[in-house]
PDB file of N, CA and C in Angstrom:
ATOM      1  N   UNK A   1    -103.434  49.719 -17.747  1.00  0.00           N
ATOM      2  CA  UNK A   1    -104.620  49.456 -16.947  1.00  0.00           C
ATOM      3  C   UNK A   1    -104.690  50.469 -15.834  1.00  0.00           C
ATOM      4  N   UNK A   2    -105.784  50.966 -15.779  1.00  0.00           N
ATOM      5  CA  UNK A   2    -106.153  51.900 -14.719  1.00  0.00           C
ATOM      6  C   UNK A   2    -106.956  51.118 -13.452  1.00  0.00           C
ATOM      7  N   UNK A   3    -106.414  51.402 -11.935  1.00  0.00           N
ATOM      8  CA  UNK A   3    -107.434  50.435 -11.753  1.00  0.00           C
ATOM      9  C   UNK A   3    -107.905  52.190 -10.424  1.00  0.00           C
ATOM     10  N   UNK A   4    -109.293  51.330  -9.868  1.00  0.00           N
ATOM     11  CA  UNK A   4    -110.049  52.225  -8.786  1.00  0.00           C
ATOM     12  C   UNK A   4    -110.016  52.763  -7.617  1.00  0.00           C
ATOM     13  N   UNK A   5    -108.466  51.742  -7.414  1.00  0.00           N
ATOM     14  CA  UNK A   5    -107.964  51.667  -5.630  1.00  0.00           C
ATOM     15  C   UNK A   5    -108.678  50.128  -4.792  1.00  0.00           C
ATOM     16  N   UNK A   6    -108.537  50.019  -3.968  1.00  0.00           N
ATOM     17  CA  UNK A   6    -108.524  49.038  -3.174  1.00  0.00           C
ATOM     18  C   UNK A   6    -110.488  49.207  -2.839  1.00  0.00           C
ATOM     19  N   UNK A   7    -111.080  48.012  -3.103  1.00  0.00           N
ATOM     20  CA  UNK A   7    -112.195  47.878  -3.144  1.00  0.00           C
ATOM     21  C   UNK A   7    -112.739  47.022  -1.637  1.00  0.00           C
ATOM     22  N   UNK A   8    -111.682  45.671  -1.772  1.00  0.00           N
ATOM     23  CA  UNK A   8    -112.064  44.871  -0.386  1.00  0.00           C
ATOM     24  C   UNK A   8    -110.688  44.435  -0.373  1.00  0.00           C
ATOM     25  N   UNK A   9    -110.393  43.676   0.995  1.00  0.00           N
ATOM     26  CA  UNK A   9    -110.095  42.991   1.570  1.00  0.00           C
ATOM     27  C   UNK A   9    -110.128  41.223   1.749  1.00  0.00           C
ATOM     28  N   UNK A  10    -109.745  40.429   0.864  1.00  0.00           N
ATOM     29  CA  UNK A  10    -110.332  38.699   0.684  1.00  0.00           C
ATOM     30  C   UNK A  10    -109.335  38.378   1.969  1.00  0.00           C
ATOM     31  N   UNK A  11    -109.646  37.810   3.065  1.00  0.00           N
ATOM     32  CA  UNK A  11    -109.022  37.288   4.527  1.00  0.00           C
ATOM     33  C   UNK A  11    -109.633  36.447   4.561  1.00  0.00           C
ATOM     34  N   UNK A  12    -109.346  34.728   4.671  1.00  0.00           N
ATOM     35  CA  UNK A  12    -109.170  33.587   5.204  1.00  0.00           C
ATOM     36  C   UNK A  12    -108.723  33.369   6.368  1.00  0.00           C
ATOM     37  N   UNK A  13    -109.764  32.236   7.184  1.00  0.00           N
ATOM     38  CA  UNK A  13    -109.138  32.193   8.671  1.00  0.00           C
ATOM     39  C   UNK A  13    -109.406  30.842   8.762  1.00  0.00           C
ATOM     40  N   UNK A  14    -109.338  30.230   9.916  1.00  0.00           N
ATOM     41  CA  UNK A  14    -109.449  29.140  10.453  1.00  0.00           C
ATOM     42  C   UNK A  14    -110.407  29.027  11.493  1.00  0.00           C
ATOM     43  N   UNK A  15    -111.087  30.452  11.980  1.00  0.00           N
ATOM     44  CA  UNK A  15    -111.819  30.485  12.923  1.00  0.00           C
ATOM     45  C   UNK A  15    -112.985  31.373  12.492  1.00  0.00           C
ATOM     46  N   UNK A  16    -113.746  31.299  11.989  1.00  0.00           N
ATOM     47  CA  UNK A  16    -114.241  32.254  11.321  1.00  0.00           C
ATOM     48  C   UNK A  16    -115.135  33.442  12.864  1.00  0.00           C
ATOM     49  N   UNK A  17    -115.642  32.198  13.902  1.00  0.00           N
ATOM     50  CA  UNK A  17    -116.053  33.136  15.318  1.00  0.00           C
ATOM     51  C   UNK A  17    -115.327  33.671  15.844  1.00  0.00           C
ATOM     52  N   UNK A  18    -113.963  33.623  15.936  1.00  0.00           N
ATOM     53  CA  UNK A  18    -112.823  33.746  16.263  1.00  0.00           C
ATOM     54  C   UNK A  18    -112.404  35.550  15.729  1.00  0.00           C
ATOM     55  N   UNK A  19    -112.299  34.821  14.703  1.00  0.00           N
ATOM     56  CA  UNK A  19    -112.187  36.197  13.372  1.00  0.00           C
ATOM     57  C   UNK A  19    -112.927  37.674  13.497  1.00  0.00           C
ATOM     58  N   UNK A  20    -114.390  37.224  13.380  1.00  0.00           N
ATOM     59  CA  UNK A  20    -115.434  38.024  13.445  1.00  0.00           C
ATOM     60  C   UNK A  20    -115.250  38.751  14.636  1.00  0.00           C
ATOM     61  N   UNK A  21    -115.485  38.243  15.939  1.00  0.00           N
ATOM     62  CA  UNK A  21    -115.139  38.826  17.032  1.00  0.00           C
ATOM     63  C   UNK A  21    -113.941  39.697  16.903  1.00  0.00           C
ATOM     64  N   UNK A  22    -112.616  39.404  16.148  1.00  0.00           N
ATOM     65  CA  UNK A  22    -111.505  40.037  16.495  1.00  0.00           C
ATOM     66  C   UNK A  22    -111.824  41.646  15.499  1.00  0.00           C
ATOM     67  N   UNK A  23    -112.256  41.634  14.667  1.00  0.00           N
ATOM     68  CA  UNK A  23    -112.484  42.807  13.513  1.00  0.00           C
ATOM     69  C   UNK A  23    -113.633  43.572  14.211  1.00  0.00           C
ATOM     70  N   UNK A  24    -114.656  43.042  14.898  1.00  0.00           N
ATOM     71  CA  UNK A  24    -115.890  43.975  15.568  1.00  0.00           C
ATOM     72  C   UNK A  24    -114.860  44.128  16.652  1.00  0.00           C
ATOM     73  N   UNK A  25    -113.933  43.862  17.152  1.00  0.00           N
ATOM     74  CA  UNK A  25    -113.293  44.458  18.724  1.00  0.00           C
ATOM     75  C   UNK A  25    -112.691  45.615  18.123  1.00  0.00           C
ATOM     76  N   UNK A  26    -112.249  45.616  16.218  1.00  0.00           N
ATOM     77  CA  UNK A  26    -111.266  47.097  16.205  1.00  0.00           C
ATOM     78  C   UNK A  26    -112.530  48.008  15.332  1.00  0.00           C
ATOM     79  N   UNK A  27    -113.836  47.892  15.773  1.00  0.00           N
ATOM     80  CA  UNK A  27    -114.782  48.568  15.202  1.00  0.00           C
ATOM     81  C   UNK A  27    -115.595  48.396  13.671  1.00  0.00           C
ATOM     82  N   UNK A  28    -115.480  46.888  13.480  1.00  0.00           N
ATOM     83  CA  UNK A  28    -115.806  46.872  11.968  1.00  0.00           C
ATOM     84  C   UNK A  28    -117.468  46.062  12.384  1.00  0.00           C
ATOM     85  N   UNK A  29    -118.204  46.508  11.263  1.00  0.00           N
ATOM     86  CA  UNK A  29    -119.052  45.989  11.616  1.00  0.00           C
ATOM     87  C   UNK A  29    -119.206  45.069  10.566  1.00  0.00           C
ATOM     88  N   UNK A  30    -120.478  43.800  10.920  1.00  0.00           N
ATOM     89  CA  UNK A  30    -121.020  42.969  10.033  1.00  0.00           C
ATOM     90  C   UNK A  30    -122.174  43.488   8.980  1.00  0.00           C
ATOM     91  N   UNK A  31    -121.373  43.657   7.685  1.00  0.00           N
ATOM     92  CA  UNK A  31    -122.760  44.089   6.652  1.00  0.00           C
ATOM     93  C   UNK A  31    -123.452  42.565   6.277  1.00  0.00           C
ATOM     94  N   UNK A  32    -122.980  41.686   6.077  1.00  0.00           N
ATOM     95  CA  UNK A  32    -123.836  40.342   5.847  1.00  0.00           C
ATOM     96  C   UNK A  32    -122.722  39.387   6.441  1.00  0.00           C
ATOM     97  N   UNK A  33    -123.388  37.994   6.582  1.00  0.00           N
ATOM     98  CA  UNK A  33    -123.264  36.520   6.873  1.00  0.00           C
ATOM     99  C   UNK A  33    -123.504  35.864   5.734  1.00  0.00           C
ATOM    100  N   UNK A  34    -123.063  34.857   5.519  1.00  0.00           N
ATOM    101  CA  UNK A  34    -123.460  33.904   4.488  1.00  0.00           C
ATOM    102  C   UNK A  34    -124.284  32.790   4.745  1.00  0.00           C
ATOM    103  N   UNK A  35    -124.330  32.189   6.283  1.00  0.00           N
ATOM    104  CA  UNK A  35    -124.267  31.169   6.459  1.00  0.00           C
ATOM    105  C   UNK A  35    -123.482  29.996   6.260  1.00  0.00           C
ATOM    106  N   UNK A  36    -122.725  29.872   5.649  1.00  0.00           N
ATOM    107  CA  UNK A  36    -121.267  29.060   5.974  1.00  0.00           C
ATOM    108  C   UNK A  36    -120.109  29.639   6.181  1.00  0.00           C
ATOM    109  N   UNK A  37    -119.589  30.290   7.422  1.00  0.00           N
ATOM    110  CA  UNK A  37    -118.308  30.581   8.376  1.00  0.00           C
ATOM    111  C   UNK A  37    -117.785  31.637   6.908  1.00  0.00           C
ATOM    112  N   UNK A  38    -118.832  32.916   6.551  1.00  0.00           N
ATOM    113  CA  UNK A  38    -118.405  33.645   6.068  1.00  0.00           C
ATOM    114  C   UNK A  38    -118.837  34.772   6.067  1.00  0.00           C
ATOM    115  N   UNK A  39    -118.300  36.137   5.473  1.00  0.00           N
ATOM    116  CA  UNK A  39    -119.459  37.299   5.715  1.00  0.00           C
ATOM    117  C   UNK A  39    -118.538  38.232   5.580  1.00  0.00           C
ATOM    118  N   UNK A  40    -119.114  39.663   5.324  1.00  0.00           N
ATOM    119  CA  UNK A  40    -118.380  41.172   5.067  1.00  0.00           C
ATOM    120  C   UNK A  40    -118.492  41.880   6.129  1.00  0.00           C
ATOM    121  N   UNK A  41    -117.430  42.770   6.442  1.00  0.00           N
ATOM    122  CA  UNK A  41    -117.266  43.300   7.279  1.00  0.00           C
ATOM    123  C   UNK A  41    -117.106  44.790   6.988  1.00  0.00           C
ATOM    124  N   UNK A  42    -117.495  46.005   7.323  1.00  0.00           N
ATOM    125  CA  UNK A  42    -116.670  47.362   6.810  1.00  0.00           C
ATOM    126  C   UNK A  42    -117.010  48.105   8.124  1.00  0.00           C
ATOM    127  N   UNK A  43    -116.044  49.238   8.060  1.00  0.00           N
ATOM    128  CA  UNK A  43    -115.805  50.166   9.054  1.00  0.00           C
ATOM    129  C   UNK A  43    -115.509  51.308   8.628  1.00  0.00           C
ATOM    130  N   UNK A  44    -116.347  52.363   8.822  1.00  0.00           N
ATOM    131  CA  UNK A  44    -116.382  53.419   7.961  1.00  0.00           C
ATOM    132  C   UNK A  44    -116.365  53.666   6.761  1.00  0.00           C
ATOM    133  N   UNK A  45    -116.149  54.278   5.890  1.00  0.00           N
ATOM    134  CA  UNK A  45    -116.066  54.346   4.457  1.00  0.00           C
ATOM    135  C   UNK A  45    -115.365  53.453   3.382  1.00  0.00           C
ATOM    136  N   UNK A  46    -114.219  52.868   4.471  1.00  0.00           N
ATOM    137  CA  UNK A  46    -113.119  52.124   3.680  1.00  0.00           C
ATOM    138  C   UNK A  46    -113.200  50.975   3.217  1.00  0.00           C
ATOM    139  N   UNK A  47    -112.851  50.458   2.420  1.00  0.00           N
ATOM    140  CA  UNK A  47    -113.035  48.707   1.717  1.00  0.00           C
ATOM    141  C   UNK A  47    -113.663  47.903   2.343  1.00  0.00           C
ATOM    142  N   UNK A  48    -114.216  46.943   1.849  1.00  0.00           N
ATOM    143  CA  UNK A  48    -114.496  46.292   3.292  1.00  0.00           C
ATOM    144  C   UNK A  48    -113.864  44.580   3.308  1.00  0.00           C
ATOM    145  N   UNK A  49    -113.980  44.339   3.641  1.00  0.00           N
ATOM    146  CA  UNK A  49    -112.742  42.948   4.411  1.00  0.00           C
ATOM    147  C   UNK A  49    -114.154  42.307   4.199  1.00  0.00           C
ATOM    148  N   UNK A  50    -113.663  41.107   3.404  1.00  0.00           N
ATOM    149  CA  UNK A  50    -114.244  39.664   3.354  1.00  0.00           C
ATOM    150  C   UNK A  50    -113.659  38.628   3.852  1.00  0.00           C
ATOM    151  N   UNK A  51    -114.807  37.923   4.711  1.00  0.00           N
ATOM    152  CA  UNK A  51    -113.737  36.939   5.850  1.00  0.00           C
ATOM    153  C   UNK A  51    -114.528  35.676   5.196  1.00  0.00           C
ATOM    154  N   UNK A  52    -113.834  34.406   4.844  1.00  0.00           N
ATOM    155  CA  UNK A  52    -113.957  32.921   4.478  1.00  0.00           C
ATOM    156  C   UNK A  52    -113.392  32.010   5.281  1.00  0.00           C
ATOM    157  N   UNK A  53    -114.046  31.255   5.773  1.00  0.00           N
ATOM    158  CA  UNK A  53    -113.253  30.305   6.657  1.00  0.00           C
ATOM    159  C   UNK A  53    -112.590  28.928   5.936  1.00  0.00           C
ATOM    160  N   UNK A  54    -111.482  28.906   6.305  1.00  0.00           N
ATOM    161  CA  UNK A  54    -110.835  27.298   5.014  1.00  0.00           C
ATOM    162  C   UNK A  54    -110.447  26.233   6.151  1.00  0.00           C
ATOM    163  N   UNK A  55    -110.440  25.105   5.659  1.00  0.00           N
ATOM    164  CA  UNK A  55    -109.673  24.040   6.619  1.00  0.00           C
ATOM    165  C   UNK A  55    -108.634  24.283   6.900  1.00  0.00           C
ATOM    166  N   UNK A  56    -108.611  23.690   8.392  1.00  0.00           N
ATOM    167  CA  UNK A  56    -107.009  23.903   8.864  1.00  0.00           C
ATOM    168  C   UNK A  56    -105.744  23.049   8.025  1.00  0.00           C
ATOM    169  N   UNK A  57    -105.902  22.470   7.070  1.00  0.00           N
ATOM    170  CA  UNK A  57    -104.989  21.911   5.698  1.00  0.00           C
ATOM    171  C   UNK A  57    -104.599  22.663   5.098  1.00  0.00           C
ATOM    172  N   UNK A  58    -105.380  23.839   4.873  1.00  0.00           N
ATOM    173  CA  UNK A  58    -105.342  24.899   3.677  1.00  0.00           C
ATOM    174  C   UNK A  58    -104.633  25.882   4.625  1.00  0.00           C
ATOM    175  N   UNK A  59    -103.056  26.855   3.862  1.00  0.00           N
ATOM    176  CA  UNK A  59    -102.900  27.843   4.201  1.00  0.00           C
ATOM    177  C   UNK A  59    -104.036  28.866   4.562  1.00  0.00           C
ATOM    178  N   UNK A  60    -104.215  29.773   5.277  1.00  0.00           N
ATOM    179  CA  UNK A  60    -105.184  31.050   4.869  1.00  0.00           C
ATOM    180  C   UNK A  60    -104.671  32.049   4.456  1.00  0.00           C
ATOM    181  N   UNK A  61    -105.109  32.993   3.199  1.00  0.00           N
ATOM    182  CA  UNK A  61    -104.381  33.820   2.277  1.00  0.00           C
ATOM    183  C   UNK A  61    -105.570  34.815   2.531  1.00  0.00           C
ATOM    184  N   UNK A  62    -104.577  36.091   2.399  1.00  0.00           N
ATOM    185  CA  UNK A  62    -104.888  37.511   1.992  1.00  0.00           C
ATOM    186  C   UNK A  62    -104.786  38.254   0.862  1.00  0.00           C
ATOM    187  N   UNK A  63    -105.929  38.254  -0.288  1.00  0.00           N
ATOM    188  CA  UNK A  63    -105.872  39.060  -0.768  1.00  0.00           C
ATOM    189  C   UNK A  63    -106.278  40.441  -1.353  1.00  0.00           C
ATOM    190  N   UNK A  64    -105.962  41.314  -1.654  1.00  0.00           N
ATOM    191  CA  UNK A  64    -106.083  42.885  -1.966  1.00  0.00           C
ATOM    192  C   UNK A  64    -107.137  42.787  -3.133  1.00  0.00           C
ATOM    193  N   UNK A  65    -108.237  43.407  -3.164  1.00  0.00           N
ATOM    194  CA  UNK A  65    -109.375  43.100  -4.255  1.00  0.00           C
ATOM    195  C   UNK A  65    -109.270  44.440  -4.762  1.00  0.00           C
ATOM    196  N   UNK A  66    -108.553  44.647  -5.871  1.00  0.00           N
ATOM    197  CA  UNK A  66    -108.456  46.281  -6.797  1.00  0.00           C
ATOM    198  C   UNK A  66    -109.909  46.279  -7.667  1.00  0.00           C
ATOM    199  N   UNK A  67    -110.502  47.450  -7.439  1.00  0.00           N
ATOM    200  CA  UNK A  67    -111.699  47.761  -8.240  1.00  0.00           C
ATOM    201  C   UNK A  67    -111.429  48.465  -9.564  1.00  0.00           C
ATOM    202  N   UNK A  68    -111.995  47.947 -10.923  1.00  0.00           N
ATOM    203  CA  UNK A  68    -112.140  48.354 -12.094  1.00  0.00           C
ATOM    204  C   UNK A  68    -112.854  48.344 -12.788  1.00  0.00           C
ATOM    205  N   UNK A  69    -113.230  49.567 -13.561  1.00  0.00           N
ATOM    206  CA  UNK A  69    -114.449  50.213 -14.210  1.00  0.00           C
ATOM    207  C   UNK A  69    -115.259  48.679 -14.960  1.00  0.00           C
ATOM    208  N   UNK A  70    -114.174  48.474 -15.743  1.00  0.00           N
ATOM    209  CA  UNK A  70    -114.942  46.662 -16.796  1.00  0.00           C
ATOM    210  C   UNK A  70    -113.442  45.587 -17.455  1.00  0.00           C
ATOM    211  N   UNK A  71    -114.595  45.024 -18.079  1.00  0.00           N
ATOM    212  CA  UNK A  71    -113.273  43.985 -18.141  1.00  0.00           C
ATOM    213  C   UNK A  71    -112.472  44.555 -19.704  1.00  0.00           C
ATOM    214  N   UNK A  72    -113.142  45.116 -20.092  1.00  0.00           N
ATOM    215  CA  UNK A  72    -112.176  45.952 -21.275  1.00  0.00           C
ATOM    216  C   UNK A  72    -110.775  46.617 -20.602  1.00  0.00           C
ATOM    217  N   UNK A  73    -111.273  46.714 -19.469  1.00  0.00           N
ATOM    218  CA  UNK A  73    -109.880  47.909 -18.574  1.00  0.00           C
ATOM    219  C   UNK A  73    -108.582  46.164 -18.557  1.00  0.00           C
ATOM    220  N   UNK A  74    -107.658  45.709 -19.082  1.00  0.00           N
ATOM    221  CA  UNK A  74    -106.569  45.289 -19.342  1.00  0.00           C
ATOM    222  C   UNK A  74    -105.487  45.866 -18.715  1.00  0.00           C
ATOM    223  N   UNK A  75    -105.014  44.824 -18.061  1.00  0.00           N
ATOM    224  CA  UNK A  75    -102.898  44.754 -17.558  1.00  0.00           C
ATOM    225  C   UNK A  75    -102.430  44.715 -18.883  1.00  0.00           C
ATOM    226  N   UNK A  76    -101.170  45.523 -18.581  1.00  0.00           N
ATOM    227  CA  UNK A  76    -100.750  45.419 -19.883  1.00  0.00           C
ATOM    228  C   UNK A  76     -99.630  44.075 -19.822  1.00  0.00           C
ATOM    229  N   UNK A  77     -98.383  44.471 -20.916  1.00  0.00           N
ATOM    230  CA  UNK A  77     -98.201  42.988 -20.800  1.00  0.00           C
ATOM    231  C   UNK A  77     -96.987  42.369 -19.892  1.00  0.00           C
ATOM    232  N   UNK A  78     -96.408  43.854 -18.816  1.00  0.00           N
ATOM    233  CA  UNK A  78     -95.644  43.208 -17.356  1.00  0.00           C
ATOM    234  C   UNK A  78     -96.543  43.489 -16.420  1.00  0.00           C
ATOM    235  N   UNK A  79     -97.909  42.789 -16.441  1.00  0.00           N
ATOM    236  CA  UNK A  79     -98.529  42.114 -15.756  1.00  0.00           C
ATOM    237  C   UNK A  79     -98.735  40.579 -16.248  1.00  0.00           C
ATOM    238  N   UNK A  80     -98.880  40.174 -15.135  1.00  0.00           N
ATOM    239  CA  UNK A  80     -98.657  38.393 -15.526  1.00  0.00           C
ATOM    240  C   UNK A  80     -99.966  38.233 -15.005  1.00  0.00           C
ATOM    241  N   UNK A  81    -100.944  37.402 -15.683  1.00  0.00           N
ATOM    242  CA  UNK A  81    -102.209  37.081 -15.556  1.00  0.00           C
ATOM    243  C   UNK A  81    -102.495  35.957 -15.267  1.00  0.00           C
ATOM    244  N   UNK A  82    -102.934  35.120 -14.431  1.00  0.00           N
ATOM    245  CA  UNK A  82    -102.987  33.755 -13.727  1.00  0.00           C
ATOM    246  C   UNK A  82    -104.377  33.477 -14.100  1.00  0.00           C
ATOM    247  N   UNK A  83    -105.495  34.061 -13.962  1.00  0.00           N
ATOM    248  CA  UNK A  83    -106.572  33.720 -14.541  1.00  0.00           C
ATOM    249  C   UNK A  83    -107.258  34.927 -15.286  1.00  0.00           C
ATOM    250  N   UNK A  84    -108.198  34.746 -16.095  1.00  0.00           N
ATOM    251  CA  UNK A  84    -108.930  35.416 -16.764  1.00  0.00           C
ATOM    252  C   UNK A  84    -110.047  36.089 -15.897  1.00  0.00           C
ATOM    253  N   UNK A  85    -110.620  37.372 -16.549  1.00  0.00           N
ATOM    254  CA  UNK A  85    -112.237  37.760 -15.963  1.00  0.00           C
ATOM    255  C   UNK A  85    -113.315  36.483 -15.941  1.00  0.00           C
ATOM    256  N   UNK A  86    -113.574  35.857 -14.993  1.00  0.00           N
ATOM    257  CA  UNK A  86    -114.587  35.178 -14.943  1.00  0.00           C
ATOM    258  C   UNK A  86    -115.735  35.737 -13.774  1.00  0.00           C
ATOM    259  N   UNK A  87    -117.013  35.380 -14.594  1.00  0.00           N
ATOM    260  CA  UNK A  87    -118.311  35.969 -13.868  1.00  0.00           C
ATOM    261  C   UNK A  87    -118.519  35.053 -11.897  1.00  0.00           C
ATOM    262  N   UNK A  88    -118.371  35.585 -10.842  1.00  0.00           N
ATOM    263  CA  UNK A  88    -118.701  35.174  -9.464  1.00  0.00           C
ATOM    264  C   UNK A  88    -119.953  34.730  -9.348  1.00  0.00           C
ATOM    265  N   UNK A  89    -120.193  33.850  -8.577  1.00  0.00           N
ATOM    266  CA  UNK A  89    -121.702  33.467  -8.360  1.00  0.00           C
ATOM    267  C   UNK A  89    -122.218  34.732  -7.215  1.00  0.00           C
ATOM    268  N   UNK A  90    -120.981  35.590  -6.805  1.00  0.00           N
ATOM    269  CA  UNK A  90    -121.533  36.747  -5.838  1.00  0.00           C
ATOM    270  C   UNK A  90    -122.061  38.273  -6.811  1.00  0.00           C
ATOM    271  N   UNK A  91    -121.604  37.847  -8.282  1.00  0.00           N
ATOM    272  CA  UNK A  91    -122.250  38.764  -9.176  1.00  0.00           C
ATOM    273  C   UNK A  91    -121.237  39.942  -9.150  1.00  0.00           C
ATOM    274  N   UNK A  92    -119.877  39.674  -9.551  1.00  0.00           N
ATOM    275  CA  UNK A  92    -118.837  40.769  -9.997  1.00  0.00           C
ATOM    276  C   UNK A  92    -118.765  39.800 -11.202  1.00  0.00           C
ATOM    277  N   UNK A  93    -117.376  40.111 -11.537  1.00  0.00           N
ATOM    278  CA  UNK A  93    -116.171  39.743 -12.510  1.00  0.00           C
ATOM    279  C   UNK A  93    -114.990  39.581 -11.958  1.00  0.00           C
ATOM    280  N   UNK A  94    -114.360  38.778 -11.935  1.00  0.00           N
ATOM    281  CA  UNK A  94    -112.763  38.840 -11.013  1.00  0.00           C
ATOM    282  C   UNK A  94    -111.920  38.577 -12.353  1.00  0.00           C
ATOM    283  N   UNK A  95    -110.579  39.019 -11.846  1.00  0.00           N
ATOM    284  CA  UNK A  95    -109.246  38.610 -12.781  1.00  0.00           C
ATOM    285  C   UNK A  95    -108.226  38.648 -11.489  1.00  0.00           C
ATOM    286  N   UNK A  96    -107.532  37.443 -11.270  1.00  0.00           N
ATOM    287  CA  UNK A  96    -106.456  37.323 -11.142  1.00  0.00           C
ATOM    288  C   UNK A  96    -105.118  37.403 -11.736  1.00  0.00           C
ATOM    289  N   UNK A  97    -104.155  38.442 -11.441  1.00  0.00           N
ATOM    290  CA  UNK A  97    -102.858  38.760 -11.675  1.00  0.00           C
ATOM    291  C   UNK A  97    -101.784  38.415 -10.278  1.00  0.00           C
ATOM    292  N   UNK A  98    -100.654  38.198 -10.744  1.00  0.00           N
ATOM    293  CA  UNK A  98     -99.166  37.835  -9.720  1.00  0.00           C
ATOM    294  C   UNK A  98     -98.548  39.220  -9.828  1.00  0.00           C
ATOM    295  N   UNK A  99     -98.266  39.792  -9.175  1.00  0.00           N
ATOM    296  CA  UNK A  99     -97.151  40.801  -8.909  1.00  0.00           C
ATOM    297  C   UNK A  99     -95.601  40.102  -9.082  1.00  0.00           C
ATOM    298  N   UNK A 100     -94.611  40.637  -9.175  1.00  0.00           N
ATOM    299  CA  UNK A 100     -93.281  40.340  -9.468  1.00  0.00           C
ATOM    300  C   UNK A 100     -92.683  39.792  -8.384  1.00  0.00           C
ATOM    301  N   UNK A 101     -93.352  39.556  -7.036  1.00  0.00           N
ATOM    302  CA  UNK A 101     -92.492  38.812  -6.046  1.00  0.00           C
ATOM    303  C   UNK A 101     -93.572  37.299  -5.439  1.00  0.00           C
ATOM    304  N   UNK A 102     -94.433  37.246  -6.825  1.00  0.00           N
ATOM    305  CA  UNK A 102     -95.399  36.075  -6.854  1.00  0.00           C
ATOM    306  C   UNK A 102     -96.899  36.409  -5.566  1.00  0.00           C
ATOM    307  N   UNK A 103     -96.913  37.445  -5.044  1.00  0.00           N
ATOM    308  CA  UNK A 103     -98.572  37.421  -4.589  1.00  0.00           C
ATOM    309  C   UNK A 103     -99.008  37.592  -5.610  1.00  0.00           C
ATOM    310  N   UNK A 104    -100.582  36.895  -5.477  1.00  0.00           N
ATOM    311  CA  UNK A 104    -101.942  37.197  -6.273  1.00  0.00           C
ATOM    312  C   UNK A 104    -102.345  38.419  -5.530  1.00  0.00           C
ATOM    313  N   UNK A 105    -103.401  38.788  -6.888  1.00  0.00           N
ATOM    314  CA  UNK A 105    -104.437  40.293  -6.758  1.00  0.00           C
ATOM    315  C   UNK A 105    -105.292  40.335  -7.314  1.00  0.00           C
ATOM    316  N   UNK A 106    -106.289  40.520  -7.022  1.00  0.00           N
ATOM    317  CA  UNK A 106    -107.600  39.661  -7.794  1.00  0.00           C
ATOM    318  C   UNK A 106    -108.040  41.531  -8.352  1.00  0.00           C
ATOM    319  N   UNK A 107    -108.455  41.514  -9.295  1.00  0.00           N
ATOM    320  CA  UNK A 107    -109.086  42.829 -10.162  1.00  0.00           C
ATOM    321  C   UNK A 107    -110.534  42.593 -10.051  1.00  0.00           C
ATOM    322  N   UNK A 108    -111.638  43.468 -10.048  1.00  0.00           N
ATOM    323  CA  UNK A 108    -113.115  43.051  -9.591  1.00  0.00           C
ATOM    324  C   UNK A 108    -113.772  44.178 -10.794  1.00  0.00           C
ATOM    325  N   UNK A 109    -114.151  43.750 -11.388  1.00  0.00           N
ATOM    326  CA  UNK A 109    -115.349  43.916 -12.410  1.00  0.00           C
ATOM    327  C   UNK A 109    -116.669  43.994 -11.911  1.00  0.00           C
ATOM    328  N   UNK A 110    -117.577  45.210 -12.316  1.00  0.00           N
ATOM    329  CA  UNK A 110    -118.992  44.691 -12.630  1.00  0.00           C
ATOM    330  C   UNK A 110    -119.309  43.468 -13.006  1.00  0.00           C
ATOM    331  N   UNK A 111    -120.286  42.723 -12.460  1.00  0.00           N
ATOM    332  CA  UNK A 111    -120.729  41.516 -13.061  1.00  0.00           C
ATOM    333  C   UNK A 111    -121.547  41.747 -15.141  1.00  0.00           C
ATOM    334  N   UNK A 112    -121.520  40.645 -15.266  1.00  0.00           N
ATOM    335  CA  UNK A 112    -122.672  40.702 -16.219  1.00  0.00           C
ATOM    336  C   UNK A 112    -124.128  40.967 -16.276  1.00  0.00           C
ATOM    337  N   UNK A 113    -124.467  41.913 -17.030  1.00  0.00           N
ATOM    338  CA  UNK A 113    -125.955  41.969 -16.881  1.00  0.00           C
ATOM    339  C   UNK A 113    -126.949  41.242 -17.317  1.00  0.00           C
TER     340      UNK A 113
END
């Protein structure tokens, strides 16, 4: 599997005003809001950081969103695959894989046309 390099940033918080404020203080700006305690952030050219807000029950997790051409592009088989390409209601494709010391890494597909 070939993948594109680092596409976004998936960051969970607990504060999502909190949050926002702290990423525009190191220069990132807001490309959208969602309206529920969520929204993208980028700063210059580089990936851009997606911030979700979860209950304070829920750990908050970081993960690394690798960009790839389609879902034909395949881990081979010491990659361990936790979920399949499934279509986002935000209109990619994701696949979740575990790395060997158990983080997830979500792979991002073109959506379906």
């Amino acid at each position: 599997m070939r993948t594109e390099g680092i596409d976004a940033v998936f960051l969970e918080t607990h504060n999502w005003g909190k949050q926002a404020r702290f990423l525009q203080e190191l220069g990132f700006e807001v490309e959208f809001e969602t309206g529920h305690n969520s929204g993208r952030f980028r700063n210059g050219d580089g990936p851009s950081v997606f911030v979700a807000e979860v209950p304070p029950t829920q750990d908050p997790r970081t993960l690394l969103v690798l960009k790839v051409a389609d879902t034909q592009n395949r881990p081979g088989r010491d990659v361990e695959i936790v979920t399949e390409f499934e279509q986002t209601h935000y209109g990619t494709q994701e696949m979740t894989v575990r790395d060997p010391d158990g983080r997830q890494w979500n792979l991002q597909a073109p959506g379906k046309e």
